[in-house]
N, C-alpha and C. Protein backbone atom coordinates (compact mmCIF):
# COMPACT_ATOMS: atom_id res chain seq x y z
N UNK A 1 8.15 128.71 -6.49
CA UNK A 1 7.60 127.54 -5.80
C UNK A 1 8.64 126.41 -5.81
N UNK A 2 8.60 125.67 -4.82
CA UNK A 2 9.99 124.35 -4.48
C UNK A 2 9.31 123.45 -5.25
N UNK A 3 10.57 122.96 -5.73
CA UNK A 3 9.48 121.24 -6.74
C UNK A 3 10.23 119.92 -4.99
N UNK A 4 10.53 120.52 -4.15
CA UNK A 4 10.51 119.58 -2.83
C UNK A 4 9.55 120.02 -1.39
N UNK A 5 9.24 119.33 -0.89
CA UNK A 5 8.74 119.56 0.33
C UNK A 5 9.69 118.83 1.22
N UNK A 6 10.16 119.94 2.74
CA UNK A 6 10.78 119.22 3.39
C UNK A 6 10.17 118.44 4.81
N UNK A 7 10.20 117.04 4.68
CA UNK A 7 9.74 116.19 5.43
C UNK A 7 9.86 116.04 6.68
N UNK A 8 10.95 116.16 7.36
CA UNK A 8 12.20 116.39 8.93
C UNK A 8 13.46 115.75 8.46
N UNK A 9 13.84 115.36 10.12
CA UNK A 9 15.30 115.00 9.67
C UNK A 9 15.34 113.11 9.22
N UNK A 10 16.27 113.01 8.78
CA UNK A 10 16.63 111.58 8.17
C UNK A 10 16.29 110.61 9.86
N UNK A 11 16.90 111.45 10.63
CA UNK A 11 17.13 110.26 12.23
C UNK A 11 15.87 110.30 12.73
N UNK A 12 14.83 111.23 12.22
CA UNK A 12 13.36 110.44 12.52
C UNK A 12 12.77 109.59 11.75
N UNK A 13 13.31 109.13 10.72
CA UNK A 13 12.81 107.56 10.30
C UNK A 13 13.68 106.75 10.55
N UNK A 14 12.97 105.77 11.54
CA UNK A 14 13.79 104.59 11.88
C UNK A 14 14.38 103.36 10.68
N UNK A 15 15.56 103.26 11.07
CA UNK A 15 15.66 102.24 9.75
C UNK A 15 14.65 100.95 9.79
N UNK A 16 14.47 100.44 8.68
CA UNK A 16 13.48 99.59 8.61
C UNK A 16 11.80 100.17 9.11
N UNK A 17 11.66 101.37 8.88
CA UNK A 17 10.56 102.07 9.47
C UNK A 17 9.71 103.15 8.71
N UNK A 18 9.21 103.73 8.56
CA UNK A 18 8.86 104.43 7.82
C UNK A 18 7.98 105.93 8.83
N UNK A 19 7.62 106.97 7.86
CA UNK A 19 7.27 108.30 8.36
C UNK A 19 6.16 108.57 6.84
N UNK A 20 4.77 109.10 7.71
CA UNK A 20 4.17 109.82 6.27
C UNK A 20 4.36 111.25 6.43
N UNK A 21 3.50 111.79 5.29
CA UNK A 21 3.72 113.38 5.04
C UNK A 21 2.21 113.34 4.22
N UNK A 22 1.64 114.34 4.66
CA UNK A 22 0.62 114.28 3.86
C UNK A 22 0.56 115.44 2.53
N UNK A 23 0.39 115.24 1.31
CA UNK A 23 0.17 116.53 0.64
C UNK A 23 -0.84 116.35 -0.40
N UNK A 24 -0.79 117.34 -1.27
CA UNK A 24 -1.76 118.25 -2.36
C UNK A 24 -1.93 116.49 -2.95
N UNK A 25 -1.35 115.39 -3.31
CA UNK A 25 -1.79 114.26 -4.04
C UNK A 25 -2.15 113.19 -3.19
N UNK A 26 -2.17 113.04 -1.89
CA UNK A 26 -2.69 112.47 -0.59
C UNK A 26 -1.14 112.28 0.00
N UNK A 27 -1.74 110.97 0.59
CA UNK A 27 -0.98 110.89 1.66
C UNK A 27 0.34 109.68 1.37
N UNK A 28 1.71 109.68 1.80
CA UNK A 28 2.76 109.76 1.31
C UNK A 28 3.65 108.81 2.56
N UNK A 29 4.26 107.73 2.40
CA UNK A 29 4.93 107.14 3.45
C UNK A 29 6.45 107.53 2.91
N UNK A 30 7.39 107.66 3.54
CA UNK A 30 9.09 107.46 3.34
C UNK A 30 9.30 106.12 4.27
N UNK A 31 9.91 105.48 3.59
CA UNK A 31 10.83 104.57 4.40
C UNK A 31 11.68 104.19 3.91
N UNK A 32 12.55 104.02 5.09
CA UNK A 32 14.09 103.64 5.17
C UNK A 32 14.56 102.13 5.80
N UNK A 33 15.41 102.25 4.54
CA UNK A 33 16.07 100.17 4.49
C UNK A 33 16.76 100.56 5.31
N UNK A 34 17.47 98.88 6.32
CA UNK A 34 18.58 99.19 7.01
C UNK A 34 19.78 98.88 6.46
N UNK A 35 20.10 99.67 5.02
CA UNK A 35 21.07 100.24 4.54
C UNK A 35 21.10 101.83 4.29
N UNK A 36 19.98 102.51 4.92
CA UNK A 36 19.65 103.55 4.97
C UNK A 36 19.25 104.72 3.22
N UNK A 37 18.76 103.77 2.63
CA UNK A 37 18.27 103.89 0.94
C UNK A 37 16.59 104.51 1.71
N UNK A 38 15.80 105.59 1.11
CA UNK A 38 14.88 106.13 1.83
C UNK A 38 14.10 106.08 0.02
N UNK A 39 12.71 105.70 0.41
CA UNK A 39 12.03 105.37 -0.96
C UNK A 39 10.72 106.12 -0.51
N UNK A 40 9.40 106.55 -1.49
CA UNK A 40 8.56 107.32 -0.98
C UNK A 40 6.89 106.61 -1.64
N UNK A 41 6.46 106.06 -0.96
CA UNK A 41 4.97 105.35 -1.70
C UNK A 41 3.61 105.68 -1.25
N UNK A 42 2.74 106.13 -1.94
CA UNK A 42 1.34 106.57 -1.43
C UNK A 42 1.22 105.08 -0.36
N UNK A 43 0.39 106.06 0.76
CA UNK A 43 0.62 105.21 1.68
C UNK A 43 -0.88 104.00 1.46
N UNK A 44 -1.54 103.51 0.38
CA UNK A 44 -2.43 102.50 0.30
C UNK A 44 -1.69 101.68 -0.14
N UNK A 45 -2.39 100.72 0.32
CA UNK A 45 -1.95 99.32 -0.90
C UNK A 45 -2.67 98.71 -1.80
N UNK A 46 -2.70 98.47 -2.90
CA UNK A 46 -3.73 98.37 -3.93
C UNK A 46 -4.47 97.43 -3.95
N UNK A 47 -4.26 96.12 -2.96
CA UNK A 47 -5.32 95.32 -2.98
C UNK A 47 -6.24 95.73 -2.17
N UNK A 48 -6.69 96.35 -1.03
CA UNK A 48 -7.49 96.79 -0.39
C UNK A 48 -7.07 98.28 0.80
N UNK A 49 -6.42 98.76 0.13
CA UNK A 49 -6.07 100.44 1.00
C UNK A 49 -4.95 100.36 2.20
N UNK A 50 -4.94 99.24 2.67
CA UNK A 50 -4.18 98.82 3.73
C UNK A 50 -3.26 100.03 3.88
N UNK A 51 -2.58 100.61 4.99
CA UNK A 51 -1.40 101.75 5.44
C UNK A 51 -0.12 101.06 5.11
N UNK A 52 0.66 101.28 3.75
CA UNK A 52 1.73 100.68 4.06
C UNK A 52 2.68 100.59 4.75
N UNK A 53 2.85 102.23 5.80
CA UNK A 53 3.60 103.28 6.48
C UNK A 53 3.68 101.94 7.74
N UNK A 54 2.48 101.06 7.70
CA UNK A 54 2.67 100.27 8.96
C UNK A 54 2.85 98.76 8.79
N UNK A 55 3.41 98.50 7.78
CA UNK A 55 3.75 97.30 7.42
C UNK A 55 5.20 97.22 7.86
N UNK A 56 5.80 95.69 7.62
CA UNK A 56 7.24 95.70 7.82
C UNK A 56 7.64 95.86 6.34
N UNK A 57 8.77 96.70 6.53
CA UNK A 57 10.04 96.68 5.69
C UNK A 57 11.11 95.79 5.31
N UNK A 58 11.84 94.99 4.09
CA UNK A 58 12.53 93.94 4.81
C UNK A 58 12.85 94.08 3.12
N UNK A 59 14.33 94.30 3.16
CA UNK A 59 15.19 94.10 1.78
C UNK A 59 14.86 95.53 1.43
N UNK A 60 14.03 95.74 -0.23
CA UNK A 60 14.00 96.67 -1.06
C UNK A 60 12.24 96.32 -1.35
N UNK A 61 11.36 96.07 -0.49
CA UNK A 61 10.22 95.49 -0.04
C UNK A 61 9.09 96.08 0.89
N UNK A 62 7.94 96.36 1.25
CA UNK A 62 7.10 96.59 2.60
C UNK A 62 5.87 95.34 2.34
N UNK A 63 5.88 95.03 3.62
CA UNK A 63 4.82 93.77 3.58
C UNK A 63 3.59 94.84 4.29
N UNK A 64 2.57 94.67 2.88
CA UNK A 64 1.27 95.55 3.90
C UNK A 64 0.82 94.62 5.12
N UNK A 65 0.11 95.38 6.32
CA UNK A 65 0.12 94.80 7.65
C UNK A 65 -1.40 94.19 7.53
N UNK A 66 -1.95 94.37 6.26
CA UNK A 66 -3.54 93.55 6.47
C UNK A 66 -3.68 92.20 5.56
N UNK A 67 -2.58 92.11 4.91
CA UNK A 67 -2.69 91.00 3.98
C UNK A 67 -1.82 90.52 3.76
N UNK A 68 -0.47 90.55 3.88
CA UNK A 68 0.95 90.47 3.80
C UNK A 68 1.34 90.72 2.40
N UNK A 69 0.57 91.42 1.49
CA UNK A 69 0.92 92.02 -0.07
C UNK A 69 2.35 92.45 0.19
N UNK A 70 3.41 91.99 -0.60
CA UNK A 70 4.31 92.64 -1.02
C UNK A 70 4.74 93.23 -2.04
N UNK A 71 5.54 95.06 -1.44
CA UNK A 71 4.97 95.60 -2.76
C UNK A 71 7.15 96.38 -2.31
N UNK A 72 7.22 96.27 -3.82
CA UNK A 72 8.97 97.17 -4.31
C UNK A 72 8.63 98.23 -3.95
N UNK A 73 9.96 99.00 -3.14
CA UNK A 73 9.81 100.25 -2.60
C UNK A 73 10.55 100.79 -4.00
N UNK A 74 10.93 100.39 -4.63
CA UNK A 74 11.36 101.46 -6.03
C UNK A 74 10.15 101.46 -6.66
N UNK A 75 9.89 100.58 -7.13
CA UNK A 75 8.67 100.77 -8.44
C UNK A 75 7.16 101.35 -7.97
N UNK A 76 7.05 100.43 -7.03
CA UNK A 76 5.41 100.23 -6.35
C UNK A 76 5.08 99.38 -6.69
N UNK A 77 5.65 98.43 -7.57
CA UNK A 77 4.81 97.28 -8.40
C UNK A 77 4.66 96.18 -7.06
N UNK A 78 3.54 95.40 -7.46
CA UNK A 78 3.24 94.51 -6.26
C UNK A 78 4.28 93.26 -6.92
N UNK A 79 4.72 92.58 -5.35
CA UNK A 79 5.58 91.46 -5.95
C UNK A 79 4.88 89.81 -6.05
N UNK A 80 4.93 89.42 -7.38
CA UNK A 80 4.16 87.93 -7.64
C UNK A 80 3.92 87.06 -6.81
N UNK A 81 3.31 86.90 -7.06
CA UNK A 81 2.18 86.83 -7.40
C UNK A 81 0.68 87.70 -7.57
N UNK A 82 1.36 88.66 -6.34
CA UNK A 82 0.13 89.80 -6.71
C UNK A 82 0.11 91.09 -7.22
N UNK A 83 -0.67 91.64 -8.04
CA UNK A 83 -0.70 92.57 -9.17
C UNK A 83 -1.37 93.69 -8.61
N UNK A 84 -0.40 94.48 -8.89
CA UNK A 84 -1.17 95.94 -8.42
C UNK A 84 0.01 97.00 -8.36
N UNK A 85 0.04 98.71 -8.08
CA UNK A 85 1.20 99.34 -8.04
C UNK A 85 0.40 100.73 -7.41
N UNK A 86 1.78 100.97 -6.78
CA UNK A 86 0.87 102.38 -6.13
C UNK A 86 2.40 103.35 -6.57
N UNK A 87 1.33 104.69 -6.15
CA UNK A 87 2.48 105.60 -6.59
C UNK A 87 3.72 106.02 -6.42
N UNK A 88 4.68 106.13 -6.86
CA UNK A 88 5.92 106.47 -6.05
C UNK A 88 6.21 108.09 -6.36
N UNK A 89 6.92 108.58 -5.42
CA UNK A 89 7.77 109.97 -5.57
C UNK A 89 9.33 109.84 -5.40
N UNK A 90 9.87 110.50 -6.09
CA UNK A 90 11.29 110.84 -5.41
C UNK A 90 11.53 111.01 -4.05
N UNK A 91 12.53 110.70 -3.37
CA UNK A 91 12.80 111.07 -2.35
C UNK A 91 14.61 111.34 -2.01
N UNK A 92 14.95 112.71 -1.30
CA UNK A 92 16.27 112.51 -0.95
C UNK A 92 16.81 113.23 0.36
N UNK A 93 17.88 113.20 0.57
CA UNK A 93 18.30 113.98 2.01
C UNK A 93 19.41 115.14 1.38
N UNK A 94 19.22 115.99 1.84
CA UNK A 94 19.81 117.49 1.70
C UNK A 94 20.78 117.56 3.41
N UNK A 95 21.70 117.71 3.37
CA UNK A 95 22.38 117.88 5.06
C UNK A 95 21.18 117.25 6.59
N UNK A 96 20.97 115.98 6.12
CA UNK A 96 20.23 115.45 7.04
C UNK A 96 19.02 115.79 6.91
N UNK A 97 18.60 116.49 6.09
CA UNK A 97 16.71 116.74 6.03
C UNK A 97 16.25 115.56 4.96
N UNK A 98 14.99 115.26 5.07
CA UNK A 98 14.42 114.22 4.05
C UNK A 98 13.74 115.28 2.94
N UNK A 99 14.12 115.67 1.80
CA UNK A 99 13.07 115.92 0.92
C UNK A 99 12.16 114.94 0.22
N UNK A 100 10.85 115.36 0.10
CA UNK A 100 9.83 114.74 -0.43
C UNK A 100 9.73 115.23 -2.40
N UNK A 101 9.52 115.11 -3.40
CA UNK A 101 9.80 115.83 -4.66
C UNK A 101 7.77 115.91 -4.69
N UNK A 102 7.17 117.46 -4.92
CA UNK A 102 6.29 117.65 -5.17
C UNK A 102 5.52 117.50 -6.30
């Protein structure tokens, strides 16, 4: 069994954009800075579920699109003033594919 799932290619996430994947622990956003750094966060946001997959991206950051929560694409931790963290996974590119880490 793979400890990765492969996601597509890197040039279908737009920089500053993000792509989900759904699996066995739900559902999963990738997004990519426009320095092209690709980070992987359950796609809720912990103050109220919000899609983060559709928020903007901006630094090392996603602003959820229902509340403007900002939450670290490394950690998940929400950024202060507001408290909360969602899950993160590994994420990397193999010859242009995105792996997801299962």
């Amino acid at each position: 069994m793979s400890d990765w799932i492969t996601v597509g290619k890197l040039d279908d996430i737009p920089r500053l954009g993000a792509r989900t994947v759904i699996t066995e622990a739900g559902e999963f956003a990738i997004f990519r800075t426009s320095d092209d750094r690709l980070f992987a966060l359950r796609d809720r946001c912990p103050h109220k579920g919000g899609p983060l997959s559709q928020g903007i991206v901006y630094g090392n950051a996603v602003a959820c699109p229902l509340h403007n929560w900002s939450i670290d694409l490394s950690s998940g931790e929400a950024i202060a003033p507001d408290v909360g963290c969602v899950r993160t996974r590994e994420v990397k590119v193999v010859d242009g594919m995105v792996l997801l880490s299962a």
